[in-house]
PDB file of N, CA and C in Angstrom:
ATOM      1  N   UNK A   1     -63.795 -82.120-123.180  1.00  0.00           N
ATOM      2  CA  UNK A   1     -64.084 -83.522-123.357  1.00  0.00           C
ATOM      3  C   UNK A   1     -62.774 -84.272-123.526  1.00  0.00           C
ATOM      4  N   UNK A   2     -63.066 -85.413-123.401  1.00  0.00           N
ATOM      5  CA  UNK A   2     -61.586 -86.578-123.335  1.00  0.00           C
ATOM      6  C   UNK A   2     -61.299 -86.497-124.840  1.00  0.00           C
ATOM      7  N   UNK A   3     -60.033 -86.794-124.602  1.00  0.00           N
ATOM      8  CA  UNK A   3     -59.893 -87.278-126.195  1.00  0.00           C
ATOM      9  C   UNK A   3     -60.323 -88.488-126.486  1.00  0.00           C
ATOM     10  N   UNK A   4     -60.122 -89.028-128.293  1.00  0.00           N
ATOM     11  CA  UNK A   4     -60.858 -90.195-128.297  1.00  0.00           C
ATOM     12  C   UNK A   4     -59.760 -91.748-128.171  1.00  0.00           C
ATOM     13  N   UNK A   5     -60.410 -92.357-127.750  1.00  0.00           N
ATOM     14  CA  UNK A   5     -59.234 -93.328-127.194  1.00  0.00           C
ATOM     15  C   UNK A   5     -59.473 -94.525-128.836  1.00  0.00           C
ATOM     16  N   UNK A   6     -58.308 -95.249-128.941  1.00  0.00           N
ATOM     17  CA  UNK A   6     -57.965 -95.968-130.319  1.00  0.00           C
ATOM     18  C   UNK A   6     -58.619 -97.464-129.796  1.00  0.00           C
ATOM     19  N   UNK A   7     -59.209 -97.911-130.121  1.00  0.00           N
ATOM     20  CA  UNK A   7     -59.808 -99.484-130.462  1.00  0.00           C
ATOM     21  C   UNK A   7     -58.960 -99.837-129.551  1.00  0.00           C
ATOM     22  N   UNK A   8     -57.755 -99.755-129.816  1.00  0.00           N
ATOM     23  CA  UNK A   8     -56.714-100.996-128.972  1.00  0.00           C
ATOM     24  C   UNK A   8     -57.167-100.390-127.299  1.00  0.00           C
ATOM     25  N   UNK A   9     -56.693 -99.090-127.332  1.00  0.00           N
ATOM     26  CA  UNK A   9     -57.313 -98.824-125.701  1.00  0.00           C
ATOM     27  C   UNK A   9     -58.587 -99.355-125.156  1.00  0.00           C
ATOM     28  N   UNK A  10     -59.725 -98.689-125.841  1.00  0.00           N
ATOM     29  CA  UNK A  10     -60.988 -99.803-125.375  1.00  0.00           C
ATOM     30  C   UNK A  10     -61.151-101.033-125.146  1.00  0.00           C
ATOM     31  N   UNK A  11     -60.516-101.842-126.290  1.00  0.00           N
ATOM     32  CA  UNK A  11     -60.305-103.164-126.354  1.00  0.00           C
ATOM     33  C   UNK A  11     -59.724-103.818-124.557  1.00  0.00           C
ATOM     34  N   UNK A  12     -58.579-102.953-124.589  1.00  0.00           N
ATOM     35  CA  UNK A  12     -57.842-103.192-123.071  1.00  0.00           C
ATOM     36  C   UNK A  12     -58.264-102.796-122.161  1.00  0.00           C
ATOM     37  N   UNK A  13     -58.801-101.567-122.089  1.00  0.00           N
ATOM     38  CA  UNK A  13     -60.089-101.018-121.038  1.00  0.00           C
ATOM     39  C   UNK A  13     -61.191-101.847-120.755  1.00  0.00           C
ATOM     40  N   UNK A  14     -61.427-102.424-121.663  1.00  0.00           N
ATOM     41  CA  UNK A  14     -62.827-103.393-121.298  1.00  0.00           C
ATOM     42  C   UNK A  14     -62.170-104.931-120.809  1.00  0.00           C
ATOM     43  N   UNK A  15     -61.645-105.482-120.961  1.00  0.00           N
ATOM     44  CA  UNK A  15     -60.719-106.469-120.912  1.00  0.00           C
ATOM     45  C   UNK A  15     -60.132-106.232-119.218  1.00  0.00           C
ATOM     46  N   UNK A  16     -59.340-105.035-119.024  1.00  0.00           N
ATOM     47  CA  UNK A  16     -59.102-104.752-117.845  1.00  0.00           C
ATOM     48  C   UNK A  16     -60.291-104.894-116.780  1.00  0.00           C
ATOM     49  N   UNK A  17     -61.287-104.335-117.056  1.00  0.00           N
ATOM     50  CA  UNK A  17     -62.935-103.897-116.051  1.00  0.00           C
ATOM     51  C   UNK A  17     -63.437-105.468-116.269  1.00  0.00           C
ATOM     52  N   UNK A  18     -63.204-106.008-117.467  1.00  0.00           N
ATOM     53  CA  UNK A  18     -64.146-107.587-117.528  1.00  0.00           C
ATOM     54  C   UNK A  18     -63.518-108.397-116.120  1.00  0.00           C
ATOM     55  N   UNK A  19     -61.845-108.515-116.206  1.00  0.00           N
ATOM     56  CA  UNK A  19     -61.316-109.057-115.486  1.00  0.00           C
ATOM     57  C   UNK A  19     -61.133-108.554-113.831  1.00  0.00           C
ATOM     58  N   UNK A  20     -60.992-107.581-113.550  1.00  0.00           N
ATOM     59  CA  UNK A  20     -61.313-106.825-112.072  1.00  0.00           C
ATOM     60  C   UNK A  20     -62.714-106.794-112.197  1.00  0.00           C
ATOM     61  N   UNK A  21     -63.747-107.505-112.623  1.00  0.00           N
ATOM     62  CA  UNK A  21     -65.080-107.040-111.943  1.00  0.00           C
ATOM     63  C   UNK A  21     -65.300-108.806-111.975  1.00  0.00           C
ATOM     64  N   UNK A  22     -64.689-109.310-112.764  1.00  0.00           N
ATOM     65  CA  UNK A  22     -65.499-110.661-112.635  1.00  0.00           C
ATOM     66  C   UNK A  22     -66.869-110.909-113.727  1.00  0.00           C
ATOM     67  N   UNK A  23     -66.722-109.924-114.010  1.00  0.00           N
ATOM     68  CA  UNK A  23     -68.328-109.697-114.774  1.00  0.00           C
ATOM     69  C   UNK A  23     -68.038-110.488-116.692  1.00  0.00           C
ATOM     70  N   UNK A  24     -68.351-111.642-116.504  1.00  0.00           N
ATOM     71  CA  UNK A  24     -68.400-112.368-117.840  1.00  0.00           C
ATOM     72  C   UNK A  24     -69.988-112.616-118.315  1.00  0.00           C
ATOM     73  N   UNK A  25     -70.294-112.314-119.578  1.00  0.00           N
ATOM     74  CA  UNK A  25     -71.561-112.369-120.081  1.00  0.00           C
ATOM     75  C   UNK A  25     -71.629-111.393-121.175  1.00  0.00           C
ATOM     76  N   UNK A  26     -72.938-111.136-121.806  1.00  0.00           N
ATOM     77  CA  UNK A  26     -73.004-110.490-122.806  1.00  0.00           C
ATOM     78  C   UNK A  26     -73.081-108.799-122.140  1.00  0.00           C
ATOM     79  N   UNK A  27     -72.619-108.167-122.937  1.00  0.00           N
ATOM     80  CA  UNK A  27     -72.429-106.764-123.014  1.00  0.00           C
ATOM     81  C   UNK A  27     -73.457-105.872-122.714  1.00  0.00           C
ATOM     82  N   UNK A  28     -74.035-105.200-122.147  1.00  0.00           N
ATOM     83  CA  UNK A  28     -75.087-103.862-121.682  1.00  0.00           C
ATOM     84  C   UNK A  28     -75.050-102.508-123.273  1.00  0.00           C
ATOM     85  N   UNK A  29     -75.637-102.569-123.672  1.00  0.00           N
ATOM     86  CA  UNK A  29     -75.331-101.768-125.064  1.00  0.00           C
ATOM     87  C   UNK A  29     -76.062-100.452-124.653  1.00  0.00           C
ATOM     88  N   UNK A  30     -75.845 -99.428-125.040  1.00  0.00           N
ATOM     89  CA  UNK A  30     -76.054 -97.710-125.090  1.00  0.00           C
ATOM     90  C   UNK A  30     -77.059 -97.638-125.365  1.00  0.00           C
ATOM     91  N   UNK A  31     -78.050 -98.601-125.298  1.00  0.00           N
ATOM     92  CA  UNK A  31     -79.577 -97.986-126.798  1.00  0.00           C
ATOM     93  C   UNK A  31     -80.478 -99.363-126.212  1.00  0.00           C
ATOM     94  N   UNK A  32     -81.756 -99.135-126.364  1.00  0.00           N
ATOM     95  CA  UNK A  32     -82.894 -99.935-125.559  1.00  0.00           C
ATOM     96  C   UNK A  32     -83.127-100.382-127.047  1.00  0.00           C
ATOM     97  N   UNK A  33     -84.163-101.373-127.047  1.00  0.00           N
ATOM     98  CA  UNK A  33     -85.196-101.854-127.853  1.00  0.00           C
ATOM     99  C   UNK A  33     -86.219-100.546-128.656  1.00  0.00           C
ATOM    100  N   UNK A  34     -87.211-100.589-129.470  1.00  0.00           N
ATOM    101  CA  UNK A  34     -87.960 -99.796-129.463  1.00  0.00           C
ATOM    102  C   UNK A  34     -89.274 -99.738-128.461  1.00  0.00           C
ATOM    103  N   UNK A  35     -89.181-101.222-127.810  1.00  0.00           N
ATOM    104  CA  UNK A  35     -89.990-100.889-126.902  1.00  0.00           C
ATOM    105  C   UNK A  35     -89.098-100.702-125.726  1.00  0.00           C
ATOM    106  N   UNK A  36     -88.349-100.218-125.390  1.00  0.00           N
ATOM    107  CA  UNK A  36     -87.618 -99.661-124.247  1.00  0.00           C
ATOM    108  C   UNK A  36     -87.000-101.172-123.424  1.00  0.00           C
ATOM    109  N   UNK A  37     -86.583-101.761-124.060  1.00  0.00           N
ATOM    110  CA  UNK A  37     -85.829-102.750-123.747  1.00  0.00           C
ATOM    111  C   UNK A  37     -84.565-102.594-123.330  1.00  0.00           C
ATOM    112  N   UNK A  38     -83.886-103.438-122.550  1.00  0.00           N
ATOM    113  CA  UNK A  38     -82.248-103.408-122.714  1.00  0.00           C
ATOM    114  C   UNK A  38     -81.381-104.058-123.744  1.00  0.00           C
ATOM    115  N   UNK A  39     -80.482-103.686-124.487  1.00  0.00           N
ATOM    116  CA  UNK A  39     -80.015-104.962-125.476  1.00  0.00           C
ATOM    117  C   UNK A  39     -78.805-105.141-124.664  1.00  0.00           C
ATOM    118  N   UNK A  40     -78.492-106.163-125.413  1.00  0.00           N
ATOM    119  CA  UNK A  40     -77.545-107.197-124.743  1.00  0.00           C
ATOM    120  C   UNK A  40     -77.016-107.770-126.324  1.00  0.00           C
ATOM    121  N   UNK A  41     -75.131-108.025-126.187  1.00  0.00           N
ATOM    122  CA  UNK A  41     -74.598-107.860-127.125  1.00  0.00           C
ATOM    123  C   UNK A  41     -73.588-109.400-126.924  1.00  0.00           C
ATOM    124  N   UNK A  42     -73.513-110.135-127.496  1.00  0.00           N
ATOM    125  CA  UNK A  42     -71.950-111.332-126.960  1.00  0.00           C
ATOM    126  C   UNK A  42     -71.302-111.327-127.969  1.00  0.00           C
ATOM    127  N   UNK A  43     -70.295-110.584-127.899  1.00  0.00           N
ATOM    128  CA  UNK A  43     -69.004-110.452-128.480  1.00  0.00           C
ATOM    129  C   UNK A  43     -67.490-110.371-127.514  1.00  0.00           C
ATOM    130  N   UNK A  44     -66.710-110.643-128.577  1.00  0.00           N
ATOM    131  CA  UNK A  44     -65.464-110.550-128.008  1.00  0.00           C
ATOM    132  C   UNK A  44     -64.971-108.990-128.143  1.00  0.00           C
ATOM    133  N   UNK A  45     -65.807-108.284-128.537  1.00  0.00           N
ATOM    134  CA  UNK A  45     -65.218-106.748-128.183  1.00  0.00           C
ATOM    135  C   UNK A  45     -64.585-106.275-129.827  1.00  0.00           C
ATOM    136  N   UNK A  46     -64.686-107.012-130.458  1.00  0.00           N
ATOM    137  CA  UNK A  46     -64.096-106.353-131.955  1.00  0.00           C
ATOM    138  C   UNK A  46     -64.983-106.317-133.038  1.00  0.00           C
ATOM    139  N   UNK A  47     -66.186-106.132-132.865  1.00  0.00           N
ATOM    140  CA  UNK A  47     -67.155-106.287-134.177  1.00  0.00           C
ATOM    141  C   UNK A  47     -67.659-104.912-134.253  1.00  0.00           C
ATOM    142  N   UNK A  48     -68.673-104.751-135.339  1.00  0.00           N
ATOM    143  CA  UNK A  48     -69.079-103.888-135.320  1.00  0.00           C
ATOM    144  C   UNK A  48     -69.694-103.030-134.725  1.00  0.00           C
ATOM    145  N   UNK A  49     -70.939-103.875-134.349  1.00  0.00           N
ATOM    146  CA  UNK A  49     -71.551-103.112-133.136  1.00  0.00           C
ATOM    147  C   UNK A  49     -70.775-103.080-131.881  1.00  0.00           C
ATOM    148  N   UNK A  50     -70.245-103.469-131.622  1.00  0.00           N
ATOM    149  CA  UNK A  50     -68.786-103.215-130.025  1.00  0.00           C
ATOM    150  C   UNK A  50     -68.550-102.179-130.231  1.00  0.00           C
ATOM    151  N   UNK A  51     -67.854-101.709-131.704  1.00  0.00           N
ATOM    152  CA  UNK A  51     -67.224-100.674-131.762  1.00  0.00           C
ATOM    153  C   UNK A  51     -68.256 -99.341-132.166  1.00  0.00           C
ATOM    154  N   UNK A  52     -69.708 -99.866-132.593  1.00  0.00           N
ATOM    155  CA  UNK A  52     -70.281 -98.595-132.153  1.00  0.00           C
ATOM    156  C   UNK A  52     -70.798 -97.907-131.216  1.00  0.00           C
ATOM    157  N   UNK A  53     -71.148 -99.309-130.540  1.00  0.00           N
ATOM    158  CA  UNK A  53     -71.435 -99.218-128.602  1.00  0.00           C
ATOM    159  C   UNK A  53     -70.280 -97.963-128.389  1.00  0.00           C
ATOM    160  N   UNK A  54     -69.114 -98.628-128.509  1.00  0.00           N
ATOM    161  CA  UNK A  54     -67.892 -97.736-127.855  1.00  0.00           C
ATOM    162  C   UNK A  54     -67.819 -96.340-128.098  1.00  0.00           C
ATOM    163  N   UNK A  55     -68.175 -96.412-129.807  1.00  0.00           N
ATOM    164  CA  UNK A  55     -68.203 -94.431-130.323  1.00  0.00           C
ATOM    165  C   UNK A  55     -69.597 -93.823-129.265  1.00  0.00           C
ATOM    166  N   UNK A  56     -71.026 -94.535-129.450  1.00  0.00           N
ATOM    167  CA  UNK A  56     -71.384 -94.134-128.749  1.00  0.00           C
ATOM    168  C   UNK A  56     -71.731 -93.443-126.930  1.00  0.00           C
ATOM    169  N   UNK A  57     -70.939 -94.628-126.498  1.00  0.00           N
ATOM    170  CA  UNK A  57     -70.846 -94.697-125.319  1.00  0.00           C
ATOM    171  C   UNK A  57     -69.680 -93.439-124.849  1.00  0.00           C
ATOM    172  N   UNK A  58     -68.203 -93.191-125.862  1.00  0.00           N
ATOM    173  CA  UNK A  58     -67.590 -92.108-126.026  1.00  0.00           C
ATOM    174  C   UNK A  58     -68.352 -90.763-125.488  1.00  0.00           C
ATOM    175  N   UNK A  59     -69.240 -90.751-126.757  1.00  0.00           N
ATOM    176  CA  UNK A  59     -70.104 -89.196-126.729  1.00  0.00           C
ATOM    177  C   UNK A  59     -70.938 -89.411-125.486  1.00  0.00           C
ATOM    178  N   UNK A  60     -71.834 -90.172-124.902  1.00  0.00           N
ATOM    179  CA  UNK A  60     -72.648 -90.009-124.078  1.00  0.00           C
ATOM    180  C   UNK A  60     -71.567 -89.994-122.324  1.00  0.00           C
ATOM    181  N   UNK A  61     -70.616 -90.125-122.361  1.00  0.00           N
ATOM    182  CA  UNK A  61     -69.943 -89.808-121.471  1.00  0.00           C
ATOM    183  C   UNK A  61     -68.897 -88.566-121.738  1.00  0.00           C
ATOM    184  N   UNK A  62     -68.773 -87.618-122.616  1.00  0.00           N
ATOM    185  CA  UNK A  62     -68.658 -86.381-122.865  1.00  0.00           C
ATOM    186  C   UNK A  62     -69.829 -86.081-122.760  1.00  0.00           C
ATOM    187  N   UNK A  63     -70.871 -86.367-123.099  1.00  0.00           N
ATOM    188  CA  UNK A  63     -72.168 -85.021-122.992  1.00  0.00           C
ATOM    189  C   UNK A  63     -72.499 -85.053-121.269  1.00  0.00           C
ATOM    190  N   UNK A  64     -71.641 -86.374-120.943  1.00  0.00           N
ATOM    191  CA  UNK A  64     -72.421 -86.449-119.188  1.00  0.00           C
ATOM    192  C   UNK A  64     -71.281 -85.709-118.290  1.00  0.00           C
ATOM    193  N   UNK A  65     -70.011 -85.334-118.736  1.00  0.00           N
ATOM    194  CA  UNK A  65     -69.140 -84.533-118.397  1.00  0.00           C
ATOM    195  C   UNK A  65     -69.830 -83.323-118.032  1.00  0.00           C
ATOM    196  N   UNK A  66     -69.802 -82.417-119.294  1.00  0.00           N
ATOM    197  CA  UNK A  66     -70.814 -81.394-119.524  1.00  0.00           C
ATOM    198  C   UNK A  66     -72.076 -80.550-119.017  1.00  0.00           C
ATOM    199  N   UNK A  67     -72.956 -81.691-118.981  1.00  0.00           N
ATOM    200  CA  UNK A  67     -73.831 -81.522-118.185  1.00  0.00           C
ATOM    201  C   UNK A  67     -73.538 -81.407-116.546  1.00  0.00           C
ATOM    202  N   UNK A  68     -72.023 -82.471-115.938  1.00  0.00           N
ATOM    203  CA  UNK A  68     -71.912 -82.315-114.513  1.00  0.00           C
ATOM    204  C   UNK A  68     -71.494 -80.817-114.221  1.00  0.00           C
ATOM    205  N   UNK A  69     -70.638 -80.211-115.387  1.00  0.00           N
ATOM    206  CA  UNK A  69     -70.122 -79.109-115.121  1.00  0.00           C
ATOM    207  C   UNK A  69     -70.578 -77.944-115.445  1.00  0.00           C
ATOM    208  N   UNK A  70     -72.082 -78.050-116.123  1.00  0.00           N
ATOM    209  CA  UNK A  70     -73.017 -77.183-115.978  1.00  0.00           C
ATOM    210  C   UNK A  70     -74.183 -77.020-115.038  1.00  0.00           C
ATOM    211  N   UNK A  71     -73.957 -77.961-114.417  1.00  0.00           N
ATOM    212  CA  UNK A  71     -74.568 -78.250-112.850  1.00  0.00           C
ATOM    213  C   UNK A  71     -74.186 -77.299-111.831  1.00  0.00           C
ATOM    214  N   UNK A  72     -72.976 -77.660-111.843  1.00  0.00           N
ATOM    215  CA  UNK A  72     -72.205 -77.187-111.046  1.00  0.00           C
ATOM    216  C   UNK A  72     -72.261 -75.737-110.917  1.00  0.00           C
ATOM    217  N   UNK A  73     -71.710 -75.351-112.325  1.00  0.00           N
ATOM    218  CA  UNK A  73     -71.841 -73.984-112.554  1.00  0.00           C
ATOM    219  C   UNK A  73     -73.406 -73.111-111.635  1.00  0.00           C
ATOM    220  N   UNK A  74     -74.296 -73.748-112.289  1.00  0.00           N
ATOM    221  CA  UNK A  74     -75.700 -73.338-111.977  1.00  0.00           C
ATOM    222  C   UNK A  74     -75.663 -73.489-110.182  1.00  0.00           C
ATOM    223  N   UNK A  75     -75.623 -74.585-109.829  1.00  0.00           N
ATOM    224  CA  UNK A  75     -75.647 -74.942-108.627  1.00  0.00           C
ATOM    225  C   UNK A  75     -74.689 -74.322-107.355  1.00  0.00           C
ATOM    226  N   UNK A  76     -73.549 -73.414-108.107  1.00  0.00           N
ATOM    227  CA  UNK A  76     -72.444 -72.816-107.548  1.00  0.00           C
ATOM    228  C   UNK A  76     -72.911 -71.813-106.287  1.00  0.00           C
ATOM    229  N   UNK A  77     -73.799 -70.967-106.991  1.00  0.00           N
ATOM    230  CA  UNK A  77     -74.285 -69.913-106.086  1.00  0.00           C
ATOM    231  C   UNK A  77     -75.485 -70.372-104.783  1.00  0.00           C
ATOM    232  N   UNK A  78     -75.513 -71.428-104.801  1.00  0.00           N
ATOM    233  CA  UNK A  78     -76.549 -72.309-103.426  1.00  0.00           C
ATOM    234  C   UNK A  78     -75.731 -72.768-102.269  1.00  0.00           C
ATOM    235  N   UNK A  79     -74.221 -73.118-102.951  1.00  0.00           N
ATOM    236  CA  UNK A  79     -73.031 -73.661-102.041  1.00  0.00           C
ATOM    237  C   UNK A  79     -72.346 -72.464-101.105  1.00  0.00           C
ATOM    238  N   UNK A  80     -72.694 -71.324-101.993  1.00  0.00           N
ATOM    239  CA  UNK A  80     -72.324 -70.192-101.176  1.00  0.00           C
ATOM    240  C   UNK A  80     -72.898 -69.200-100.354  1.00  0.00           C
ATOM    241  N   UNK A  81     -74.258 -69.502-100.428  1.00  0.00           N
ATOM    242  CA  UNK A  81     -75.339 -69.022-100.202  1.00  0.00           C
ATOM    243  C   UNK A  81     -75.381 -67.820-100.255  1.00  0.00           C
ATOM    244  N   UNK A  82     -75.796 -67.670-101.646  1.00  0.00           N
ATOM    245  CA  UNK A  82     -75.573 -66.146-102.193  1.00  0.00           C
ATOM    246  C   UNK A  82     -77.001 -65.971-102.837  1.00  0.00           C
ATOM    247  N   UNK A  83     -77.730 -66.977-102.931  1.00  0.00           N
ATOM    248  CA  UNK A  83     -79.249 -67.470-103.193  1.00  0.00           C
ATOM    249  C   UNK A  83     -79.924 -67.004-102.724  1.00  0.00           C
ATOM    250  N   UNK A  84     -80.105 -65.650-101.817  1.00  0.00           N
ATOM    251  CA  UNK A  84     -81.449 -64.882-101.103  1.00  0.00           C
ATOM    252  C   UNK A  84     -82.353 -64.359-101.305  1.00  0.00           C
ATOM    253  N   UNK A  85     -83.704 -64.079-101.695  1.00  0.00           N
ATOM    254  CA  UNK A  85     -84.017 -62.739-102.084  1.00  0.00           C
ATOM    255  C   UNK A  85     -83.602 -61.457-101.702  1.00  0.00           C
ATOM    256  N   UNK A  86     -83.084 -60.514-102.723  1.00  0.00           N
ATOM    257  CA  UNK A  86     -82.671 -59.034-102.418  1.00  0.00           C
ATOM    258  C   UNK A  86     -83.455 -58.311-102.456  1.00  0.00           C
ATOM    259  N   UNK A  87     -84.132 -57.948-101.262  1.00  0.00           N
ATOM    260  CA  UNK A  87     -85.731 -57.129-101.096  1.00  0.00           C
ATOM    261  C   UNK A  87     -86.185 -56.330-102.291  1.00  0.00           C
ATOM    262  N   UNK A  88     -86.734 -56.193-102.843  1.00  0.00           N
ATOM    263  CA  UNK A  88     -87.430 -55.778-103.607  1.00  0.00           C
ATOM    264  C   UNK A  88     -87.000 -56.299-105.243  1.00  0.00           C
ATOM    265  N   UNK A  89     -86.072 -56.479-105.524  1.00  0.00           N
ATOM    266  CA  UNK A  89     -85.179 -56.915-106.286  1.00  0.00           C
ATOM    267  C   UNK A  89     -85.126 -58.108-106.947  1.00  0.00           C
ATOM    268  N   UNK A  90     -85.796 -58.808-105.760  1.00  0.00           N
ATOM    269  CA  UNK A  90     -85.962 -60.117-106.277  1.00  0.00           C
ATOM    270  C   UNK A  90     -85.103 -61.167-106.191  1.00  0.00           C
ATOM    271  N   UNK A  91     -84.853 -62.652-106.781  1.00  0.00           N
ATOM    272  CA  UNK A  91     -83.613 -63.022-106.878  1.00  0.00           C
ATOM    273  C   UNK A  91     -82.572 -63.057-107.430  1.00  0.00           C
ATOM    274  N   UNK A  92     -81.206 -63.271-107.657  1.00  0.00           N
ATOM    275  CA  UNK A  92     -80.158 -62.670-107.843  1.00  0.00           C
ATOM    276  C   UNK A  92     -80.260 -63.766-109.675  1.00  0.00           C
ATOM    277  N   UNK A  93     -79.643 -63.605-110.474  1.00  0.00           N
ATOM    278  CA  UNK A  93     -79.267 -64.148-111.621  1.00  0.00           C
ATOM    279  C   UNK A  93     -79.149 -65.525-111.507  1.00  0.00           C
ATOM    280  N   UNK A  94     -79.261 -66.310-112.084  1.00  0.00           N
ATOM    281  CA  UNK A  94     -78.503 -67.512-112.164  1.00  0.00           C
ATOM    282  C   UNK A  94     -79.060 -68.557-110.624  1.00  0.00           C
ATOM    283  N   UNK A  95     -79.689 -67.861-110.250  1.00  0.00           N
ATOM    284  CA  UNK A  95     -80.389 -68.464-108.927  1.00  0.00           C
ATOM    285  C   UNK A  95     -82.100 -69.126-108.997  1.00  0.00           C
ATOM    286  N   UNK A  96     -81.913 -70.920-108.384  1.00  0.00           N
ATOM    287  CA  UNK A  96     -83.554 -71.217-108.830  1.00  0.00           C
ATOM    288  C   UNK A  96     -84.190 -70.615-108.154  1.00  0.00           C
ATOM    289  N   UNK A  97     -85.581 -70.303-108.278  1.00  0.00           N
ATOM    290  CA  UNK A  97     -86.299 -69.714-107.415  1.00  0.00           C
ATOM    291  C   UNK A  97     -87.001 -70.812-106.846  1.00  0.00           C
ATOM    292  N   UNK A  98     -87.418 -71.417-105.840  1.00  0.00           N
ATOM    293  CA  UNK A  98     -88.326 -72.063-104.803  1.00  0.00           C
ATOM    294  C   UNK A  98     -89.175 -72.597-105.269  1.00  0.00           C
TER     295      UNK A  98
END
């Protein structure tokens, strides 16, 4: 996983993406409503909830790392096509079955 980046980086990271995207308005936040809503945040990027958006948003892009590279892993033996049934044997480890 990444390391964790300091307020000031985010701060400039978001600032950087606000300004190359054009995209001014309130914020897209990590977490729905309880009825499965979207929230929406208008800040200037230094309050509290910004900065928990950010811790959160941190972890959920390490756990989405993770998951790509346990994909992968799993998914490795289909790219090579090593995925056959071995007559009687069955299929090989680590291989989905159909």
């Amino acid at each position: 996983m990444s390391s964790m980046r300091s307020d000031a980086d985010r701060m400039r990271r978001r600032e950087l993406y606000g300004a190359a995207s054009g995209v001014t308005g309130p914020r897209l936040l990590p977490w729905t409503t309880p009825e499965g809503n979207p929230c929406y945040l208008s800040t200037d990027g230094r309050g509290y909830l910004s900065t928990l958006a950010d811790g959160i948003e941190e972890v959920q892009l390490g756990m989405g790392e993770e998951l790509v590279e346990h994909a992968r892993e799993v998914l490795a033996p289909l790219e090579h096509g090593r995925c056959r049934p071995q007559s009687t044997a069955g299929w090989p480890a680590g291989c989905p079955r159909p």
